[in-house]
Protein backbone atom coordinates (compact mmCIF):
# COMPACT_ATOMS: atom_id res chain seq x y z
CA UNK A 1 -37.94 20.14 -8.37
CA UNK A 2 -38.55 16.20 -9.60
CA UNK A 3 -35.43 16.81 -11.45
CA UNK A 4 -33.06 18.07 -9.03
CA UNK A 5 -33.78 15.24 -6.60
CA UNK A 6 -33.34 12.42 -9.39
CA UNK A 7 -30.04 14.24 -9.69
CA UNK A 8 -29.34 14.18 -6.22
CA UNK A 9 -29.72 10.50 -6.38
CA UNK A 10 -28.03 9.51 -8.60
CA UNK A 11 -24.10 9.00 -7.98
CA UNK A 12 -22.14 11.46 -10.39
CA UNK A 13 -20.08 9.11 -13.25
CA UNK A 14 -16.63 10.54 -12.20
CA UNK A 15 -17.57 9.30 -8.75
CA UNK A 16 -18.75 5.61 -9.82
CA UNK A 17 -15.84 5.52 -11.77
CA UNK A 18 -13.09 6.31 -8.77
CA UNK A 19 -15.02 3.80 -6.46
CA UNK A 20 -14.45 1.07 -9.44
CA UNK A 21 -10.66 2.08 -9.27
CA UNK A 22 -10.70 1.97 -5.41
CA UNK A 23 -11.85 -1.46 -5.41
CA UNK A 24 -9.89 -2.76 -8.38
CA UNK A 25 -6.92 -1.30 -6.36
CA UNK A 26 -7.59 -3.09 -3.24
CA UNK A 27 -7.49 -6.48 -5.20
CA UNK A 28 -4.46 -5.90 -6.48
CA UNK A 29 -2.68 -4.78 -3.29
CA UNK A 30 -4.65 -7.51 -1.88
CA UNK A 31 -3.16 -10.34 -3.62
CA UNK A 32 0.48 -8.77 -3.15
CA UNK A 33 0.55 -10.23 0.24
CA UNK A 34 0.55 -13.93 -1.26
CA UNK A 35 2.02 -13.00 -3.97
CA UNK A 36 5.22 -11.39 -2.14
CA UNK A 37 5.03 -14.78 0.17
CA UNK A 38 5.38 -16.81 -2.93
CA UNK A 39 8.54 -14.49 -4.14
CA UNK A 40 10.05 -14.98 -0.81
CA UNK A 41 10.82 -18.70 -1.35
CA UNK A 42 13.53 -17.95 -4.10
CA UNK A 43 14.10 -14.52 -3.41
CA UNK A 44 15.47 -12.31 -0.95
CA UNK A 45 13.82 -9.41 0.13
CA UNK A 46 16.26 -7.00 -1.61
CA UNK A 47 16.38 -9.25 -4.74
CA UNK A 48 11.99 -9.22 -4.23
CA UNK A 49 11.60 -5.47 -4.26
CA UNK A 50 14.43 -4.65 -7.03
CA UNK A 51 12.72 -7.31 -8.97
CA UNK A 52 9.34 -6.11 -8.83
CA UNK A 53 10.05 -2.59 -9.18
CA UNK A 54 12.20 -3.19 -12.13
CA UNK A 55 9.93 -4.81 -14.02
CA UNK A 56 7.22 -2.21 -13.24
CA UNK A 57 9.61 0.71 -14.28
CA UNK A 58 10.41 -1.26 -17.67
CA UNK A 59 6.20 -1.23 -17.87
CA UNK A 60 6.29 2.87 -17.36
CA UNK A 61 9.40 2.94 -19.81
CA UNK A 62 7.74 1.35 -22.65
CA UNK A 63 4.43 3.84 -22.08
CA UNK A 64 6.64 6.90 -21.65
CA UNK A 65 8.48 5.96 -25.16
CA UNK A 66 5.21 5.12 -27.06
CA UNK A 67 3.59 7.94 -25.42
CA UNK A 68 6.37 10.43 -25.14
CA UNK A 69 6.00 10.94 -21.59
CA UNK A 70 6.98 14.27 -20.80
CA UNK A 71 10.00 14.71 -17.96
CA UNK A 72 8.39 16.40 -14.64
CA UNK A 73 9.31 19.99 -13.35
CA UNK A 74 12.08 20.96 -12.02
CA UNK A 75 10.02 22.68 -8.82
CA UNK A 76 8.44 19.28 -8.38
CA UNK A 77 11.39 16.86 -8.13
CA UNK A 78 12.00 16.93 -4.40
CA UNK A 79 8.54 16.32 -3.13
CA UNK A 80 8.76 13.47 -6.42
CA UNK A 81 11.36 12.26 -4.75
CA UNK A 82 10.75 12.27 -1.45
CA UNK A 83 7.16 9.90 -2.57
CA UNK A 84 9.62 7.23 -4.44
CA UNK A 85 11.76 6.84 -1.91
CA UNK A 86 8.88 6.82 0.89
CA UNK A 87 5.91 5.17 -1.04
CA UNK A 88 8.99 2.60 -3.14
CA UNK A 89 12.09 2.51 -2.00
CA UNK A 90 11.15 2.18 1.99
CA UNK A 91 7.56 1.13 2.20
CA UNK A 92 8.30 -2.19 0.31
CA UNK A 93 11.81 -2.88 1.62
CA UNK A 94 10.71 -2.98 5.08
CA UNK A 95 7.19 -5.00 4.02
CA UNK A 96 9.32 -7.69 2.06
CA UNK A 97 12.07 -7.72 4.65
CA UNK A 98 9.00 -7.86 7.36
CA UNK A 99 7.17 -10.68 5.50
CA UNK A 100 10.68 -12.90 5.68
CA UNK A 101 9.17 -13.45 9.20
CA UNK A 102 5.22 -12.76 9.26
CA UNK A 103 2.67 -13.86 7.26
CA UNK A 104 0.63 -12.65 4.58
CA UNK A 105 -2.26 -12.25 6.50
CA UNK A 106 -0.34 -10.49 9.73
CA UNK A 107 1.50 -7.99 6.88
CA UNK A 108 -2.01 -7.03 5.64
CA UNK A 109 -3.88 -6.17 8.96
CA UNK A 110 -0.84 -4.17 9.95
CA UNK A 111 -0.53 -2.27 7.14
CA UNK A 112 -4.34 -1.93 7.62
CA UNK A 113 -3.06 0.49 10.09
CA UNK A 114 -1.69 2.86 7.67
CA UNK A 115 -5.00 4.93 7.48
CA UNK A 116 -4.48 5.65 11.47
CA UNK A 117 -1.37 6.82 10.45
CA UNK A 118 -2.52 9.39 7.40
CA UNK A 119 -5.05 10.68 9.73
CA UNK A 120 -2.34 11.53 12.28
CA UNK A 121 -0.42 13.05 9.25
CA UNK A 122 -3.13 14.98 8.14
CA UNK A 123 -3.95 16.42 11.48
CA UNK A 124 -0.19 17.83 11.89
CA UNK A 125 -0.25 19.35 8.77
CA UNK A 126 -3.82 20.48 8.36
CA UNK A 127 -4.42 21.27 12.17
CA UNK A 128 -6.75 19.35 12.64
CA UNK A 129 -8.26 19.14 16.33
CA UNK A 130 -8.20 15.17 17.83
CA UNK A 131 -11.21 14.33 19.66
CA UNK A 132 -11.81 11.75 22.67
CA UNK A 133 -12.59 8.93 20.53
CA UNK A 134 -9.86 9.90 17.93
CA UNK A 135 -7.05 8.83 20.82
CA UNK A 136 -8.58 5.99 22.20
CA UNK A 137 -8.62 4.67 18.72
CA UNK A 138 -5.60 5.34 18.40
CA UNK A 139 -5.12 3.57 21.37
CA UNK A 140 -7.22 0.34 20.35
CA UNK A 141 -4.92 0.05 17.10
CA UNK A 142 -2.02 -0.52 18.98
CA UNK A 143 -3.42 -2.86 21.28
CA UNK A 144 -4.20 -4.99 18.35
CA UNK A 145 -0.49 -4.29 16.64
CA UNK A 146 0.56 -5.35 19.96
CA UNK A 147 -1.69 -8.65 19.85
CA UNK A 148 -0.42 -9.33 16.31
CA UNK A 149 3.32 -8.71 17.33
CA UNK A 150 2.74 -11.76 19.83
CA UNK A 151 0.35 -14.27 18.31
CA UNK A 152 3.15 -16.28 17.28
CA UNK A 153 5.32 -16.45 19.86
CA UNK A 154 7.38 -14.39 21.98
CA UNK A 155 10.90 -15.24 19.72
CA UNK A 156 12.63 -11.83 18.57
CA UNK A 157 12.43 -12.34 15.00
CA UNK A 158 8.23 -12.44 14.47
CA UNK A 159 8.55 -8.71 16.68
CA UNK A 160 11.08 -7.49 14.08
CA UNK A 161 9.00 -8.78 11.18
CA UNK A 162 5.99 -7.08 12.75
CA UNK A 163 7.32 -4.15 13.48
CA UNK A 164 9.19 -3.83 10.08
CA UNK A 165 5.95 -3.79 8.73
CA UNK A 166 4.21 -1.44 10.60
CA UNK A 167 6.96 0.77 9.82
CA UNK A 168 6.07 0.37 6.27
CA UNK A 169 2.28 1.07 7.17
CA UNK A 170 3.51 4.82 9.33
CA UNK A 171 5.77 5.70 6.02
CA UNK A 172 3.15 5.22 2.72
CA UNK A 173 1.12 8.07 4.54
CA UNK A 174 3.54 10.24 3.63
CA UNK A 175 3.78 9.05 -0.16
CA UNK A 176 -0.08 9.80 -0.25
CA UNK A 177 0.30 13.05 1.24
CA UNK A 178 2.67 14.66 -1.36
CA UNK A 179 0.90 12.39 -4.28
CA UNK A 180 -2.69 14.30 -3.63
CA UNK A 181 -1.43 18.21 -4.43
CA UNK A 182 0.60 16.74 -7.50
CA UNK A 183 -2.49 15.15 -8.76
CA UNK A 184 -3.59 18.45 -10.00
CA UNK A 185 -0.74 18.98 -12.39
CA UNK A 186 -0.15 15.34 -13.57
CA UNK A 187 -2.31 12.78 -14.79
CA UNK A 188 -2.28 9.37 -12.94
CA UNK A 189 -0.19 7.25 -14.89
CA UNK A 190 2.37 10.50 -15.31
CA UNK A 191 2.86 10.49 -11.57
CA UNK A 192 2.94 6.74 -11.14
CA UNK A 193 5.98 6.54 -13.35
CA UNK A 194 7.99 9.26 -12.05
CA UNK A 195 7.27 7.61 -8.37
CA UNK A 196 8.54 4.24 -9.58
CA UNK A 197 11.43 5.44 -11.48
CA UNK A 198 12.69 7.15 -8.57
CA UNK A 199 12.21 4.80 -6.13
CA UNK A 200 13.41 1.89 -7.94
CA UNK A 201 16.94 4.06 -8.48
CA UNK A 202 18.12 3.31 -4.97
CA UNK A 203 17.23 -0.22 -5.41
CA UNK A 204 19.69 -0.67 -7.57
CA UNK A 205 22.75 -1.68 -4.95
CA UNK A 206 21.29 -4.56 -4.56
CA UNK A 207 21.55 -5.86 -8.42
CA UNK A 208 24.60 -7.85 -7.98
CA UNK A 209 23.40 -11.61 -7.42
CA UNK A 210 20.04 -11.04 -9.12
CA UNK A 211 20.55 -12.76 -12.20
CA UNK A 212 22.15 -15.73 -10.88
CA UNK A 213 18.95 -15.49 -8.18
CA UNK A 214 16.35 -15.50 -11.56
CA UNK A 215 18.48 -18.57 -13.27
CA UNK A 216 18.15 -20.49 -9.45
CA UNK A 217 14.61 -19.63 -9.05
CA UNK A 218 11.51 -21.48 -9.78
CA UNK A 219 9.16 -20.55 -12.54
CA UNK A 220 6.59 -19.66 -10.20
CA UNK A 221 8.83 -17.09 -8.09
CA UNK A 222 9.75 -15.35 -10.56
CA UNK A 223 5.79 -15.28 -12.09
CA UNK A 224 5.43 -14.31 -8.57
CA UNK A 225 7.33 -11.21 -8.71
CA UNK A 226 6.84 -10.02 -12.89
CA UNK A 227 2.98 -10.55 -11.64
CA UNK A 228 3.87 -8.07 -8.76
CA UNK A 229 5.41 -5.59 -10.51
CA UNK A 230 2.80 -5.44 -13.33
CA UNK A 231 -0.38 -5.07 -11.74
CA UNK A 232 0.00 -4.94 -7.84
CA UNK A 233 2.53 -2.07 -8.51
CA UNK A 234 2.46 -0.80 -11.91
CA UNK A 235 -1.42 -1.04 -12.50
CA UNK A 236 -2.63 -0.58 -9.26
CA UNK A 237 -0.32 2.66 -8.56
CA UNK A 238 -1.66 3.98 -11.09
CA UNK A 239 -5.25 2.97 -10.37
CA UNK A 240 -4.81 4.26 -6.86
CA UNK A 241 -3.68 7.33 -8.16
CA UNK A 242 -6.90 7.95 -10.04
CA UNK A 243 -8.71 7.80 -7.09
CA UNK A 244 -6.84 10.13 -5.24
CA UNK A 245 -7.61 12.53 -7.88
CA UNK A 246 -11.19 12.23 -7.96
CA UNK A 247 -12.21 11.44 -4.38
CA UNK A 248 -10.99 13.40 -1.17
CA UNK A 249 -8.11 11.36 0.33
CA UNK A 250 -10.52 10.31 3.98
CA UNK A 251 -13.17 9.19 1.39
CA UNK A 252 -10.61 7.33 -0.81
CA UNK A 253 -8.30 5.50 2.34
CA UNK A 254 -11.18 3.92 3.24
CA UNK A 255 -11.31 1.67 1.06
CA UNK A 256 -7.74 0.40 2.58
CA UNK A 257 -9.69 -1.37 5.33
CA UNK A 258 -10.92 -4.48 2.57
CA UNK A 259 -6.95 -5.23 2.67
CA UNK A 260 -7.44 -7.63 5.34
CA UNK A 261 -10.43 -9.68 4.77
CA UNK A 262 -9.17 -9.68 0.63
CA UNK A 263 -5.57 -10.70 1.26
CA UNK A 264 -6.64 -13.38 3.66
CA UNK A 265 -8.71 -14.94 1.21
CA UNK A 266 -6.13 -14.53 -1.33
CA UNK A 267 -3.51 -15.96 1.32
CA UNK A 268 -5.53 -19.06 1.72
CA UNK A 269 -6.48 -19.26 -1.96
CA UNK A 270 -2.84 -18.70 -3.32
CA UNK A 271 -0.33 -20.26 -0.96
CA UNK A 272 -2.98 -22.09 1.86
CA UNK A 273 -2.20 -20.05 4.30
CA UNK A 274 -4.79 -20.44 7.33
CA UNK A 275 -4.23 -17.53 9.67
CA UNK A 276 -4.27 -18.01 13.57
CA UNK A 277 -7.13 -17.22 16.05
CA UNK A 278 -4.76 -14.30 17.79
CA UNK A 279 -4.12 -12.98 14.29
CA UNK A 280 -7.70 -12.66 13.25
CA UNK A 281 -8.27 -11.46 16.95
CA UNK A 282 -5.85 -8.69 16.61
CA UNK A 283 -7.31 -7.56 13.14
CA UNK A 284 -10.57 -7.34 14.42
CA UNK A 285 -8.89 -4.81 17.36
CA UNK A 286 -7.19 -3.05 14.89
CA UNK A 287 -10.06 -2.47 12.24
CA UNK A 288 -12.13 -1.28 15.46
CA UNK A 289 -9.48 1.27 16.28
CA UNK A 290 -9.20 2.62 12.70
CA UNK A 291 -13.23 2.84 12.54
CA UNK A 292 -13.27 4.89 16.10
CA UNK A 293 -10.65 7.67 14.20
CA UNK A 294 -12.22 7.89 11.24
CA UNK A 295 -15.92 7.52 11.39
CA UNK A 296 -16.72 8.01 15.16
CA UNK A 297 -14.14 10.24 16.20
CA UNK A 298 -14.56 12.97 13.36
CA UNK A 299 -15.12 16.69 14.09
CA UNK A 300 -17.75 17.90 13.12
């Protein structure tokens, strides 16, 4: 009996081992807010994401040749590529493109949002019932979007930025969706690199002008965005994907809510960004919302 309790206790290793690579991946994403801000002074947003993404397929392509990375089945390739284009191609187009008129801080508490949106994703598709609490969090989340969309004026362009953004936060759901079944057949950094292959492809048409962009820019844009695509996309895909395969997908998205309060620090830290009162104000609606779906508002 003594010895089934200390077991009950104590946290198993594989466990302890996905929270680590939960919370090393919410660094990393963290510190692409500032880091994408930084990018942004040289760089376009199309030049930004091709960039990044090229440098983090080059990563994959030197493991897959030293490793011989085998290709991925044939029955897999349209839910493969439905994730690169959704969790790639899209998600980070519309964040850079958003973060041309936002800041680092505003991107992160939006796409803080995304969690909202996974739940409503996972409710379609696994049926689940939405309680009381579940829609007025709902509810609360876009009061706070709403908040955010306006704390810096009421010009056009911060309400495309904004919602440019959140439309990257309602499309990564999707990208985790198909990534958690695929988990079972292919190992972490497998998946990552099939993901980022095939959603840097499309990227592509936007190549012409990017060298003469690199020569133009400064050193530290173009740190900037090699820094992104080695470890807040690269590394912390593949990190991300690790926990997805050990933890249940509700256990493992919350750990998306320490975006925020991490990429503000990071923000301020990296490029001095101080964010406004009706930012912070807004994030602290939003965070409420998401905690009222997932925590109060589950079935039991």
């Amino acid at each position: 009996m003594t010895a089934i309790k200390t077991v009950a206790k104590s946290p198993a290793p594989v466990e302890q081992t996905a929270y680590l690579s939960a919370l090393v991946t919410m660094v990393l994403w963290s510190s692409a807010f500032a880091g994408i801000e930084a990018a942004l002074v040289d760089y376009n947003a199309y030049q930004l994401t091709l960039l990044r993404f090229g440098t983090a397929s080059l990563a994959f392509a030197v493991y897959a040749a030293i490793t011989r990375l085998p290709l991925p089945e044939v029955r897999d390739l349209p839910k493969l590529i439905l994730g690169g284009l959704t969790g790639i191609t899209c998600y980070h187009l519309a964040l850079n493109l958003g973060q041309q008129m936002v800041t680092a801080t505003t991107a992160s508490l939006i796409i803080a949002t995304s969690p909202l949106f996974t739940a409503i994703l996972s409710g379609w598709l696994l049926k689940e019932k939405f309680t009381v609490t579940k829609w007025i969090g709902m509810g609360v989340c876009l009061g706070g979007i709403l908040i955010m969309i306006l704390s810096r004026g009421e010009q056009l362009e911060f309400t495309k930025g904004a919602l440019l953004v959140l439309f990257s936060a309602m499309v990564i759901p999707i990208y985790f969706v198909l990534q958690k079944p695929l988990l079972t057949r292919y190992h972490p950094v497998q998946l990552s690199a099939y993901f980022t292959w095939l959603g840097t492809l499309p990227l592509l048409v936007f190549c012409r002008g990017l060298g003469s962009a690199i020569a133009a820019a400064s050193a530290g844009s173009t740190l900037a965005a090699v820094y992104l695509g080695l470890f807040p996309a690269a590394a912390a895909y593949v990190t991300w994907s690790y926990t997805l395969a050990r933890l249940p997908a509700g256990r493992a998205s919350s750990f998306l809510y320490l975006n925020p309060p991490l990429a503000a620090l990071i923000a301020y830290l990296w490029v001095g960004e101080v964010p406004l009162p009706a930012e912070l104000l807004g994030g602290a609606i939003v965070l409420a919302g998401i905690y009222l779906v997932n925590h109060k508002g589950r079935n039991r």
